[in-house]
C-alpha atoms as a PDB file:
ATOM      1  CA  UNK A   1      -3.731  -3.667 -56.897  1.00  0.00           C
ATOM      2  CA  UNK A   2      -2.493  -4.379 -53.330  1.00  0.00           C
ATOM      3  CA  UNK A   3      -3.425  -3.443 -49.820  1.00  0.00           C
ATOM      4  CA  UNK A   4      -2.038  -4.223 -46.467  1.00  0.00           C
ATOM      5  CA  UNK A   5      -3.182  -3.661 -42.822  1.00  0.00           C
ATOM      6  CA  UNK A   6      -2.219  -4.027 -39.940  1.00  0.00           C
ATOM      7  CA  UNK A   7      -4.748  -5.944 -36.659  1.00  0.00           C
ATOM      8  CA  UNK A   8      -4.273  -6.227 -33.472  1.00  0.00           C
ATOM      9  CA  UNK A   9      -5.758  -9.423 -31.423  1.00  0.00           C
ATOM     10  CA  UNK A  10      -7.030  -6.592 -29.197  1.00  0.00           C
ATOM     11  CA  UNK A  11      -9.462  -4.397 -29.934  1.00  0.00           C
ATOM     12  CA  UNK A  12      -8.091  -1.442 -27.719  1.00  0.00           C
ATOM     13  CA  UNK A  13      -4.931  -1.898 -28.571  1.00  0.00           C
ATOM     14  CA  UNK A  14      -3.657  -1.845 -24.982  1.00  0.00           C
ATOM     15  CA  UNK A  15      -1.175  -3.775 -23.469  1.00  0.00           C
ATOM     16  CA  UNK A  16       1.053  -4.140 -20.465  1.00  0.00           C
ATOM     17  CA  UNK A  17       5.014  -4.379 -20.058  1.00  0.00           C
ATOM     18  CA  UNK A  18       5.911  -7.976 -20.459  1.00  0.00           C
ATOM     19  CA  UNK A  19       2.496  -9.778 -22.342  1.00  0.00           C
ATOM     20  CA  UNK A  20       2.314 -10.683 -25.599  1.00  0.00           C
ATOM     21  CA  UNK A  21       1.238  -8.447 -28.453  1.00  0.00           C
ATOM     22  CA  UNK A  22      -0.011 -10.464 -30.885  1.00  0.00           C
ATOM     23  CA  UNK A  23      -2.407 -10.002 -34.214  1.00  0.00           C
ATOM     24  CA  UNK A  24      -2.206 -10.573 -38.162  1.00  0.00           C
ATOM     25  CA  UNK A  25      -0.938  -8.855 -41.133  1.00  0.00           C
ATOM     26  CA  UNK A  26      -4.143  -8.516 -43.614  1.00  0.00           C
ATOM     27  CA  UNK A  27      -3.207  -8.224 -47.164  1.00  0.00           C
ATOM     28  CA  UNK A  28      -5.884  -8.127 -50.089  1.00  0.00           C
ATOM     29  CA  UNK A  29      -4.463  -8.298 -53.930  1.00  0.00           C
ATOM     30  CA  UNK A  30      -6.205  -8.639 -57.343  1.00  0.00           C
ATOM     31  CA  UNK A  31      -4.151 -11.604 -58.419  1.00  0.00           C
ATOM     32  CA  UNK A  32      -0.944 -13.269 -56.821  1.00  0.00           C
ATOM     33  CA  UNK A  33       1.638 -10.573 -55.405  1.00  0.00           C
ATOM     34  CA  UNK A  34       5.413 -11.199 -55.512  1.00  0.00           C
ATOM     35  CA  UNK A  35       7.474  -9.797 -52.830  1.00  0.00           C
ATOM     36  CA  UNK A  36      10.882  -9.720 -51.536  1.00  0.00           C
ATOM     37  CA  UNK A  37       9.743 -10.532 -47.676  1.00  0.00           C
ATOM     38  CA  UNK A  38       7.567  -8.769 -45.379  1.00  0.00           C
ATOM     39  CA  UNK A  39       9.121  -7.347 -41.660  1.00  0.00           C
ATOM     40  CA  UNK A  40       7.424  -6.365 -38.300  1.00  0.00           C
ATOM     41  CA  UNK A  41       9.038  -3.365 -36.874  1.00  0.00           C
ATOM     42  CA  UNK A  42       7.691  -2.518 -33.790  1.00  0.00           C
ATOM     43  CA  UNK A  43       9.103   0.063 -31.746  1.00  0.00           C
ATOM     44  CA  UNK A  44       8.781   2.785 -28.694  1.00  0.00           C
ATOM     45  CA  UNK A  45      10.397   5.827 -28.457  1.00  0.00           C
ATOM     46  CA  UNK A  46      10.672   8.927 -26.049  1.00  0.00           C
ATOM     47  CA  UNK A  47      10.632  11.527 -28.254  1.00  0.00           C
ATOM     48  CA  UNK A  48      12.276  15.417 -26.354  1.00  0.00           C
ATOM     49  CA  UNK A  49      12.041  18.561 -27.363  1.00  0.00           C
ATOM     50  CA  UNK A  50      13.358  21.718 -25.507  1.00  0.00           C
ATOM     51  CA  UNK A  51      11.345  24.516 -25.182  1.00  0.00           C
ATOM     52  CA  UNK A  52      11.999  27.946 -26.463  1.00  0.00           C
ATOM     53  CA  UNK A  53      10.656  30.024 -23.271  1.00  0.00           C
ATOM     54  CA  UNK A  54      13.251  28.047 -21.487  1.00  0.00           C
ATOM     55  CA  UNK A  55      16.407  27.500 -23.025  1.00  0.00           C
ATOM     56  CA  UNK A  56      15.670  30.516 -25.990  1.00  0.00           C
ATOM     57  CA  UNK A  57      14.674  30.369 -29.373  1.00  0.00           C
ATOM     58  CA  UNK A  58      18.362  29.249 -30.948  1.00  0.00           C
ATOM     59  CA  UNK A  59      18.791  26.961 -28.567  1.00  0.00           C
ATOM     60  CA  UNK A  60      15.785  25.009 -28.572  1.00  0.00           C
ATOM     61  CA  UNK A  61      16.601  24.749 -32.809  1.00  0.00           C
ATOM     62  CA  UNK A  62      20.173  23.842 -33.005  1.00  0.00           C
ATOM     63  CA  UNK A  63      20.357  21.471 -29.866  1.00  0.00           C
ATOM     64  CA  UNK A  64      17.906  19.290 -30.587  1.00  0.00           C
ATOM     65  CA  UNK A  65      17.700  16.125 -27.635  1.00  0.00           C
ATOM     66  CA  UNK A  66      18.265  12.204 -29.157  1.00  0.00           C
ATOM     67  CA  UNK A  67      15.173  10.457 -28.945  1.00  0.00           C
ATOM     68  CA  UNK A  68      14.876   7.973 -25.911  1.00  0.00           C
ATOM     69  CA  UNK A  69      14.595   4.299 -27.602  1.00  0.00           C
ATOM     70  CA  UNK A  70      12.201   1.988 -25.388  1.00  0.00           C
ATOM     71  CA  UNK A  71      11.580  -0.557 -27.528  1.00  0.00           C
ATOM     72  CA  UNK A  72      12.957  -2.033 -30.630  1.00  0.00           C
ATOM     73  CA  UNK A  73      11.685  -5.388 -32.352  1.00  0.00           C
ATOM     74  CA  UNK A  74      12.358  -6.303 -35.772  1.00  0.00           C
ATOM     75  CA  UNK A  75      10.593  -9.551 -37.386  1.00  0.00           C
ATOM     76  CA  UNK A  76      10.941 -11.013 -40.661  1.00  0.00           C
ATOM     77  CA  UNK A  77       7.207 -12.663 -40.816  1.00  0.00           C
ATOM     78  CA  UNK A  78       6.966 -13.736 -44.228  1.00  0.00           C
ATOM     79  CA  UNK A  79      10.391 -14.566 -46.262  1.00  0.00           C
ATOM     80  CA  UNK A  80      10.716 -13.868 -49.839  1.00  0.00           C
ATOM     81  CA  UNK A  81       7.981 -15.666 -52.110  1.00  0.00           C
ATOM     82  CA  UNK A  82       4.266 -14.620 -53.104  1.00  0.00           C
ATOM     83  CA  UNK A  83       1.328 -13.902 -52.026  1.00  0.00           C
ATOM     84  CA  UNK A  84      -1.934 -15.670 -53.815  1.00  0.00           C
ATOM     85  CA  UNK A  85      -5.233 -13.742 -55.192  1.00  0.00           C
ATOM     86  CA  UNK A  86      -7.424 -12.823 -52.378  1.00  0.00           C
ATOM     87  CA  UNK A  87      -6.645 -12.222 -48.443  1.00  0.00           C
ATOM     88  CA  UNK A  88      -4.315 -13.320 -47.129  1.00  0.00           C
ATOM     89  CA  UNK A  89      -3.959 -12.823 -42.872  1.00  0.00           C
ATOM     90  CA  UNK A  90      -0.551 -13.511 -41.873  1.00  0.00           C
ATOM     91  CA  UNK A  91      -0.130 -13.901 -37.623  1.00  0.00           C
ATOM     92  CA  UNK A  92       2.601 -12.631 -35.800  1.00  0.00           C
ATOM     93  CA  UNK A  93       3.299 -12.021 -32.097  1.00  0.00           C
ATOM     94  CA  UNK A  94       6.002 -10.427 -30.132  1.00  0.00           C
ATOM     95  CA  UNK A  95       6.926  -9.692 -27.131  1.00  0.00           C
ATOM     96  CA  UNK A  96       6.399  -6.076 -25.374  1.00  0.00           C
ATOM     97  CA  UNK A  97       9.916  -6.238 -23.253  1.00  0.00           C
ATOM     98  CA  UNK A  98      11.922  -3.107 -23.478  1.00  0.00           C
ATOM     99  CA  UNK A  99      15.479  -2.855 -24.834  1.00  0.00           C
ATOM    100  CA  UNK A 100      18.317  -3.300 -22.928  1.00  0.00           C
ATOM    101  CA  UNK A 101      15.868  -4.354 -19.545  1.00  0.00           C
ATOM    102  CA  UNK A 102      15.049  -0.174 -19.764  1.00  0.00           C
ATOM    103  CA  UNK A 103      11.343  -0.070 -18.299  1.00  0.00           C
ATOM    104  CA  UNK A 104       8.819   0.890 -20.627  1.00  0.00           C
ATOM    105  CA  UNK A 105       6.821   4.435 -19.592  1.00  0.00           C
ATOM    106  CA  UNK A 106       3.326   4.920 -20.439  1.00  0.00           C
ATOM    107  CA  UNK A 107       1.984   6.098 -23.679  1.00  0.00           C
ATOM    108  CA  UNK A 108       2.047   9.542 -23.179  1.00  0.00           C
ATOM    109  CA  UNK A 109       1.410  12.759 -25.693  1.00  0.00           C
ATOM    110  CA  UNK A 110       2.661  16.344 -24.265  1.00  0.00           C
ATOM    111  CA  UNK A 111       4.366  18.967 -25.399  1.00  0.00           C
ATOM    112  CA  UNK A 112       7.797  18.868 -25.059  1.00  0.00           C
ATOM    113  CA  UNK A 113       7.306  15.021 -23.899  1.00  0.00           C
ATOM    114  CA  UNK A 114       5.964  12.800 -26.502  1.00  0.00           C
ATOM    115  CA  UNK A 115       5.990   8.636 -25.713  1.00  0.00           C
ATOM    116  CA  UNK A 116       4.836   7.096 -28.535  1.00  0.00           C
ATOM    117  CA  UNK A 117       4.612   2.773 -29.677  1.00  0.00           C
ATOM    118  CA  UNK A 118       4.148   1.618 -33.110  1.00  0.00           C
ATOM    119  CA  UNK A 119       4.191  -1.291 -35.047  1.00  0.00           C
ATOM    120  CA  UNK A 120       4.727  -1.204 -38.941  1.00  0.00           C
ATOM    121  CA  UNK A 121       4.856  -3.844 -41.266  1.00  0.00           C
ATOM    122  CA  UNK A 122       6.669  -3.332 -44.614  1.00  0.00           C
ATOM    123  CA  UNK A 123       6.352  -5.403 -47.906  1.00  0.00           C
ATOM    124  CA  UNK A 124       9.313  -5.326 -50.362  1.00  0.00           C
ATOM    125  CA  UNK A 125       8.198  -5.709 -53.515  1.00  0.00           C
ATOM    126  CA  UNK A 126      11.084  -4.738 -56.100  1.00  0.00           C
ATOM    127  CA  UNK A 127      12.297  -2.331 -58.194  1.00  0.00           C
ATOM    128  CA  UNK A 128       9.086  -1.616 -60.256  1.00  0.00           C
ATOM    129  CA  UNK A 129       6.081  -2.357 -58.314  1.00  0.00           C
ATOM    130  CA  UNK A 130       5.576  -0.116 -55.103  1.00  0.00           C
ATOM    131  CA  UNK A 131       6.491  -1.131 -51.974  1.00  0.00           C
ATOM    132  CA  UNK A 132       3.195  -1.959 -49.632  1.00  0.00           C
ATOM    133  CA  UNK A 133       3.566  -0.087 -45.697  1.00  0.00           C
ATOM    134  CA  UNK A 134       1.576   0.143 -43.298  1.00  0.00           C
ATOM    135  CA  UNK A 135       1.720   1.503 -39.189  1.00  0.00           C
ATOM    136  CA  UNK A 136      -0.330   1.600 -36.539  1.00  0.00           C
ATOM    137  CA  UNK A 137       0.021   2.885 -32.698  1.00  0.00           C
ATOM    138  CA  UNK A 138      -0.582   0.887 -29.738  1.00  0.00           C
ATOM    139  CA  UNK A 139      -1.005   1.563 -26.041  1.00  0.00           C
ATOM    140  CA  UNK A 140       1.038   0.837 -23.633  1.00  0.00           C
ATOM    141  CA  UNK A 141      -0.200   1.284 -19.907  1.00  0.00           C
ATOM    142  CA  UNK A 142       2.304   0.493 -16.830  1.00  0.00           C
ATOM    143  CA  UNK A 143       0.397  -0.205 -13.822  1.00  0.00           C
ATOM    144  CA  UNK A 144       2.092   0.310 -10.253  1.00  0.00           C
ATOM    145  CA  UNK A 145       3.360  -2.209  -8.149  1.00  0.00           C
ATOM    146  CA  UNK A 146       2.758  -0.286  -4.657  1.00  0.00           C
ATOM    147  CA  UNK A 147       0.282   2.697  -5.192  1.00  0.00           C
ATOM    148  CA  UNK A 148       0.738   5.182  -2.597  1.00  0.00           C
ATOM    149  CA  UNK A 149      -2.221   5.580  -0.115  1.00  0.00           C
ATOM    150  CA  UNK A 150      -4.851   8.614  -0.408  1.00  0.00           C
ATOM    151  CA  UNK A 151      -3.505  11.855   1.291  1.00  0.00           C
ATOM    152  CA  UNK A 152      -6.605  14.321   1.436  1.00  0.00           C
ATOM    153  CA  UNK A 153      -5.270  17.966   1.908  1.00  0.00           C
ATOM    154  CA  UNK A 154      -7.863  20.463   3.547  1.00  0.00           C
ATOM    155  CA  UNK A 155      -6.739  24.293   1.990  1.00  0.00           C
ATOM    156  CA  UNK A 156      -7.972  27.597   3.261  1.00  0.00           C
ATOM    157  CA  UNK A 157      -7.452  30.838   0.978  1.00  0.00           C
ATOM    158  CA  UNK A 158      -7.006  34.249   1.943  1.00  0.00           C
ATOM    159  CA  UNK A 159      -5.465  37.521   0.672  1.00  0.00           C
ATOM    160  CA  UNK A 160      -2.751  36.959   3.442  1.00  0.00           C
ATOM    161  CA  UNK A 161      -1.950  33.612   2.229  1.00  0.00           C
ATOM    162  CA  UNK A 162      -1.213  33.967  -1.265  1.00  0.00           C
ATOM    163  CA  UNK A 163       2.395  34.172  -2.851  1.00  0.00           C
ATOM    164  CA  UNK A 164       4.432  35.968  -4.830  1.00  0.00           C
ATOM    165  CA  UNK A 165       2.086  38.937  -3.960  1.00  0.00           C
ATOM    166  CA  UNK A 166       3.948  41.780  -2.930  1.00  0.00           C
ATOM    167  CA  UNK A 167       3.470  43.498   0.654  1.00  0.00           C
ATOM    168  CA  UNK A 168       1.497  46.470  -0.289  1.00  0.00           C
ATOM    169  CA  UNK A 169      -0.307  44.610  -2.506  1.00  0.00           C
ATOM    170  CA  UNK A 170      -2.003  42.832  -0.085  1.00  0.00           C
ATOM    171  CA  UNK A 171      -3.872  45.627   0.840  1.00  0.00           C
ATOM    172  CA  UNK A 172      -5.176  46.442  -2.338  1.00  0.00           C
ATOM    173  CA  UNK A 173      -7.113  42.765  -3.168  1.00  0.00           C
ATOM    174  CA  UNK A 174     -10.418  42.304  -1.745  1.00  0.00           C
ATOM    175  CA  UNK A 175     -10.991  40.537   1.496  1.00  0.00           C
ATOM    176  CA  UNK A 176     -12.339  36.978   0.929  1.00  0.00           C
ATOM    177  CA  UNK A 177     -11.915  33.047   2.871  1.00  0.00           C
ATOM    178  CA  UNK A 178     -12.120  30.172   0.832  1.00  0.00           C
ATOM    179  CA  UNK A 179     -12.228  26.549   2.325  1.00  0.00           C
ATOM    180  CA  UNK A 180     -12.049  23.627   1.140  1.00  0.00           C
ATOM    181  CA  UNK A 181     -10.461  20.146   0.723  1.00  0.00           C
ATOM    182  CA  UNK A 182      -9.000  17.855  -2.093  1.00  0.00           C
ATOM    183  CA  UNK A 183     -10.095  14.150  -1.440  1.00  0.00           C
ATOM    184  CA  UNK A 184      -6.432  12.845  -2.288  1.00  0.00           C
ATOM    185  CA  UNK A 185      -3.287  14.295  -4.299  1.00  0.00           C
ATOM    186  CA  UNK A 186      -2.612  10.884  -5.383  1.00  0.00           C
ATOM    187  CA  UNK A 187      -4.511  10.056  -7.961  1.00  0.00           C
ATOM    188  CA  UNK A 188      -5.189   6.802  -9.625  1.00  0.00           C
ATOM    189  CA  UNK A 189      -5.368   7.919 -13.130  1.00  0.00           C
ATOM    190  CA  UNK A 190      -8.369   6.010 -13.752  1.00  0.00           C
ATOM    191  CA  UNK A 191     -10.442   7.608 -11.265  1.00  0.00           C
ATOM    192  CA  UNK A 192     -12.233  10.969 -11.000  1.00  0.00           C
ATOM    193  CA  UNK A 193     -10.001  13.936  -9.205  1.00  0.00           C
ATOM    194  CA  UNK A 194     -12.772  14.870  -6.496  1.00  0.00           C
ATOM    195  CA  UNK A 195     -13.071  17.036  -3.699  1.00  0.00           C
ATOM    196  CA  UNK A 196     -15.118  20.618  -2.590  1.00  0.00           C
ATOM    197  CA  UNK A 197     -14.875  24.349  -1.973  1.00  0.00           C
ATOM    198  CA  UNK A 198     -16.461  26.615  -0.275  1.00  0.00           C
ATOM    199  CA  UNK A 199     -16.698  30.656  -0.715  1.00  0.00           C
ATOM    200  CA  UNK A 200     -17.419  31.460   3.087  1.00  0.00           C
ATOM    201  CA  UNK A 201     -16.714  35.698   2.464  1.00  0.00           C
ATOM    202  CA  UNK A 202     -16.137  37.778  -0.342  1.00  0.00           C
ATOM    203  CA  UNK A 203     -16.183  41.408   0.040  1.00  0.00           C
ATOM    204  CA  UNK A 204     -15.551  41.493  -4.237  1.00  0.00           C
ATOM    205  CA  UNK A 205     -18.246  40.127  -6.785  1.00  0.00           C
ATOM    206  CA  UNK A 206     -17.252  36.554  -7.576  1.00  0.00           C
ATOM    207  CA  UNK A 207     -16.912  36.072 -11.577  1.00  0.00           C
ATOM    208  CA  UNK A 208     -15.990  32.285 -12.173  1.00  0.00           C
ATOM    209  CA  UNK A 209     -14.299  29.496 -10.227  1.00  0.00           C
ATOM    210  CA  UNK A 210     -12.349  27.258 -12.271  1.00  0.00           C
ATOM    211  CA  UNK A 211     -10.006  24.266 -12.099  1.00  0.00           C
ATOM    212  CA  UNK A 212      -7.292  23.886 -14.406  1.00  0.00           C
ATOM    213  CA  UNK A 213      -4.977  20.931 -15.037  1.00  0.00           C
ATOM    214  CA  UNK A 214      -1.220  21.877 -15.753  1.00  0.00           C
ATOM    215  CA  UNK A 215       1.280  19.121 -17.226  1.00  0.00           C
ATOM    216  CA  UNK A 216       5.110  19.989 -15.861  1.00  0.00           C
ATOM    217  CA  UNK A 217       7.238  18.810 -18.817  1.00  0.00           C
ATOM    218  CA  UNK A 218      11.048  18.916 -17.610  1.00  0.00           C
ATOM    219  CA  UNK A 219      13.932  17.809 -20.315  1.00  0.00           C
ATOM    220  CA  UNK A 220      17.853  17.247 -19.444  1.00  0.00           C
ATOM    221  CA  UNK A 221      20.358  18.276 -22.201  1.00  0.00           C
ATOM    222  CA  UNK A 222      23.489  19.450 -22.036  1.00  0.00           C
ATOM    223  CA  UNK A 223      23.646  22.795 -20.342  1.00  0.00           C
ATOM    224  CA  UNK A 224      20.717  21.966 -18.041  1.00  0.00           C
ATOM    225  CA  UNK A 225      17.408  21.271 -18.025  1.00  0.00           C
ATOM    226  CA  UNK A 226      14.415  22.849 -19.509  1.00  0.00           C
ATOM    227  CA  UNK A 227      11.131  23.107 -18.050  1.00  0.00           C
ATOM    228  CA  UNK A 228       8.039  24.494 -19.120  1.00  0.00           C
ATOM    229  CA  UNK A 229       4.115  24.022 -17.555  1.00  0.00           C
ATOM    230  CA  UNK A 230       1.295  24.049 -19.892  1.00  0.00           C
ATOM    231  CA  UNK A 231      -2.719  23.461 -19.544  1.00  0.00           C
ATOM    232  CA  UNK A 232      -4.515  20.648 -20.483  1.00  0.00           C
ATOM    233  CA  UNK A 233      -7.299  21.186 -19.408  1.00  0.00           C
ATOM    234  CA  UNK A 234      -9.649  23.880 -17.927  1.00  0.00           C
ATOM    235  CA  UNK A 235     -13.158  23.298 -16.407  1.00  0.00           C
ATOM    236  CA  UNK A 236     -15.131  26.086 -14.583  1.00  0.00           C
ATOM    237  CA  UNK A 237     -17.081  24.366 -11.503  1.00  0.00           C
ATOM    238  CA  UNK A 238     -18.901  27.807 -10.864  1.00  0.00           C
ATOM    239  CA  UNK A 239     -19.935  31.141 -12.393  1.00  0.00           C
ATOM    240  CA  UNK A 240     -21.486  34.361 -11.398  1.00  0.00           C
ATOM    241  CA  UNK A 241     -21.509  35.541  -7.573  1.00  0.00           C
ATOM    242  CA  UNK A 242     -21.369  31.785  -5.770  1.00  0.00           C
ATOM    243  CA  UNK A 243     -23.831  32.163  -2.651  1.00  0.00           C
ATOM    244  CA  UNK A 244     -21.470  32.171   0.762  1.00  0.00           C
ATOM    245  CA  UNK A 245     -20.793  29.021   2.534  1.00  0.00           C
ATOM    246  CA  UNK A 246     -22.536  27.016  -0.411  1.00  0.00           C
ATOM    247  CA  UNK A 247     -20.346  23.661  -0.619  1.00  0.00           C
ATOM    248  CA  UNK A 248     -19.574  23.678  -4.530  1.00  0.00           C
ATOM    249  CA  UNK A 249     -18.194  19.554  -5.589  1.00  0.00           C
ATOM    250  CA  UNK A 250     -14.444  19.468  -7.354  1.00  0.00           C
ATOM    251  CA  UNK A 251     -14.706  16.873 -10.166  1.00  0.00           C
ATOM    252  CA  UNK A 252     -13.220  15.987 -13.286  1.00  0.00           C
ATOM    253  CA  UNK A 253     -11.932  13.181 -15.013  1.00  0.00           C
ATOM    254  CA  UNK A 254      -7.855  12.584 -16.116  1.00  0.00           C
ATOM    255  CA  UNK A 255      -7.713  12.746 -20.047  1.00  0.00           C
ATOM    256  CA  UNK A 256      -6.610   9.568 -21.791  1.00  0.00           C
ATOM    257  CA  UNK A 257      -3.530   9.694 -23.595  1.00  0.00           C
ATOM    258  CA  UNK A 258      -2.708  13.565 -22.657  1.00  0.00           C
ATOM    259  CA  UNK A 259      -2.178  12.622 -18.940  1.00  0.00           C
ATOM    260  CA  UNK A 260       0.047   9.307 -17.571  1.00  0.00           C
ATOM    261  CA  UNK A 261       1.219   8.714 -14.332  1.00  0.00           C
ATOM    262  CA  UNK A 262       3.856  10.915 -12.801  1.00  0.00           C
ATOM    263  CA  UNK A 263       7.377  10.387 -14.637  1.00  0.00           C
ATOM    264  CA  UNK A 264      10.539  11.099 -13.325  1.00  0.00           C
ATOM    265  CA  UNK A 265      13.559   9.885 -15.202  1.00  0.00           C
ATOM    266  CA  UNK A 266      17.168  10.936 -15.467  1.00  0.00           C
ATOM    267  CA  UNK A 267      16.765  11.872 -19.169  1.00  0.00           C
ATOM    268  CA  UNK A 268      13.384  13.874 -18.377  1.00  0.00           C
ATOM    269  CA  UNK A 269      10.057  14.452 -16.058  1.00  0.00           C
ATOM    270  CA  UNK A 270       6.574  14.557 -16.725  1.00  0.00           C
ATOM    271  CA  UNK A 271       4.692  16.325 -13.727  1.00  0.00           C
ATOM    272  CA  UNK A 272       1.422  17.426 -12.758  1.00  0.00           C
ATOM    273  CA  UNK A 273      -0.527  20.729 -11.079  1.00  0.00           C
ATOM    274  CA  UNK A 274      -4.529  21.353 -10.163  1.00  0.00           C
ATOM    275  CA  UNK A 275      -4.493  25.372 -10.181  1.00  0.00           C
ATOM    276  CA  UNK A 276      -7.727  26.370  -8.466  1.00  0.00           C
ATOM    277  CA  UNK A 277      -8.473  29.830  -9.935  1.00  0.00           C
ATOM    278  CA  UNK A 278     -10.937  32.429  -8.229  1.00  0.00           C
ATOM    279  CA  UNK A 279     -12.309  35.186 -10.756  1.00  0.00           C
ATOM    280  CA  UNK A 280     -13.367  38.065  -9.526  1.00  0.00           C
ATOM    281  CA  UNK A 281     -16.003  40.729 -10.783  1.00  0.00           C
ATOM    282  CA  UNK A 282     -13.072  43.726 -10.560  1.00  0.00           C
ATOM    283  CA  UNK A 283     -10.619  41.424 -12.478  1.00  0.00           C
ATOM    284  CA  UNK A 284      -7.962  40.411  -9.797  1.00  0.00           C
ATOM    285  CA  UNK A 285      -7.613  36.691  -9.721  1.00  0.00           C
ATOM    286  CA  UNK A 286      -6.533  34.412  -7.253  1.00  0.00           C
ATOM    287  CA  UNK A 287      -4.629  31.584  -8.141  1.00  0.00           C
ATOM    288  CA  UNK A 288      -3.744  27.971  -5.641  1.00  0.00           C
ATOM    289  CA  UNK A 289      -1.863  25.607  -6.878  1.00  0.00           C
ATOM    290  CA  UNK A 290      -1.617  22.081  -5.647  1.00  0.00           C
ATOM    291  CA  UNK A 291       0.740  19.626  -7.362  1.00  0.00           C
ATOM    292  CA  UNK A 292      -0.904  16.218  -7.448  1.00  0.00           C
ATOM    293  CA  UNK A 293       0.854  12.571  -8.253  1.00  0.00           C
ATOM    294  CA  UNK A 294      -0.716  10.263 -10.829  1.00  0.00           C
ATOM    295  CA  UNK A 295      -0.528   6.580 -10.608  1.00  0.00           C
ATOM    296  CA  UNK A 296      -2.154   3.807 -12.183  1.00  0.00           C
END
């Protein structure tokens, strides 16, 4: 009996674009263990996928997009020999450079987006014994070399403001002023997205007031590019009739992993939106969007 994991030096697993990633190979066996060498893969990939609202259903089947190689590492650690009874930690280290000098994007997990590192470490061990595998996924975060300064944006909200509202529909929504301002739409990834809003009139019964964070996936292929918007995220900062004029605080925090900062590539884009979304009682709903720019 034979076991083999995988530890990283650190405990987060995170790591930067050029360090070291460094850690041991554990494996554990009930007497000595022959094997035909043990590798390191470690590798990062871009994996794209087209969407089916976008390009249609056959489409997004048949013309599947090549996955976007970032990095690729291959180490022999242990050469062909055996392992004695017991544990046995075996160090390796590497380091986290991507291939070809291609930079290497945050670890990222959307949709139609997926940017994913791994290491694995396989043990050949012949024809009849099985063959001992093991992978793990590490983070990699890609801090920026100029972040952008704050830009606060004060908004105002009224029935003659919105878009994509027809003319004489105008006339048929309820009279109402919201103010308000967003403390920055860049966004350091790490730190709270804050700002306020205020319902100063309302002829309609307010219902909710929610914010709702929208990732913009885009993805080149051949005839195009597809791009499709979908929620992460949806957190209501008010509910029932909010009094007039009552300042109401904008805050929520960036979710690791399922937001990265802002991506824009030749091969594809990972955007994102705040939608600001005003419920009312008699079920029209007012929508504001505000696309924001993540950094780290």
């Amino acid at each position: 009996m034979a076991t083999l994991d995988i530890r990283l030096k650190r405990v987060d697993r995170i790591h930067r674009p050029g360090e070291k990633v460094s850690g041991v190979v554990c494996i554990r066996t009930s007497g000595s263990m022959s094997h035909q060498g043990i590798t390191l893969n470690a590798s990062g990939v871009a994996k794209l996928q087209l969407s089916a609202r976008s390009v249609g259903l056959v489409e997004a089947v048949y013309n599947s997009v090549k996955p976007y190689d970032l990095l690729a590492t291959e180490i022999e650690i242990v050469p062909a020999g055996k392992i004695p009874d017991g544990v046995t930690e075996i160090p390796f280290e590497f380091a986290l450079d991507g291939v070809h000098g291609r930079t290497l994007h945050e670890t990222y997990h959307g949709v139609y987006v997926n940017v994913q590192y791994t290491i694995a470490v396989h043990a050949s061990r012949g024809a009849f014994s099985k063959d001992l595998h093991k992978e793990i996924e590490f983070i990699v975060e890609n801090p920026s070399k100029d972040p952008p300064d704050a830009s606060p944006i004060p908004y105002s909200i009224t029935p003659t403001s919105l878009e994509n509202v027809r003319d004489a529909a105008v006339t048929s929504i309820p009279d109402f002023l919201v103010k308000g301002r967003l403390d920055s739409t860049n966004c350091a990834i790490t730190v709270p997205f804050t700002g306020e809003l205020s319902i100063e009139r309302s002829d309609a019964v307010v219902r909710s007031v929610e914010l709702q964070l929208v990732r913009v996936e885009t993805v080149t292929h051949d005839a195009g590019n597809a791009r499709e918007a979908t929620e992460i995220q949806n957190i209501q900062i008010a509910t029932g009739d909010v009094c007039r004029s009552l300042v109401v605080p904008i805050y929520f925090i960036f979710p690791r992993l399922f937001t990265c900062p802002t991506m824009l590539t030749p091969d594809f884009k990972v955007e994102f939106e705040v939608n600001l979304l005003i419920i009312f009682d008699d079920g029209h709903m007012v929508t504001e969007n505000f696309p924001i720019n993540l950094y780290r």
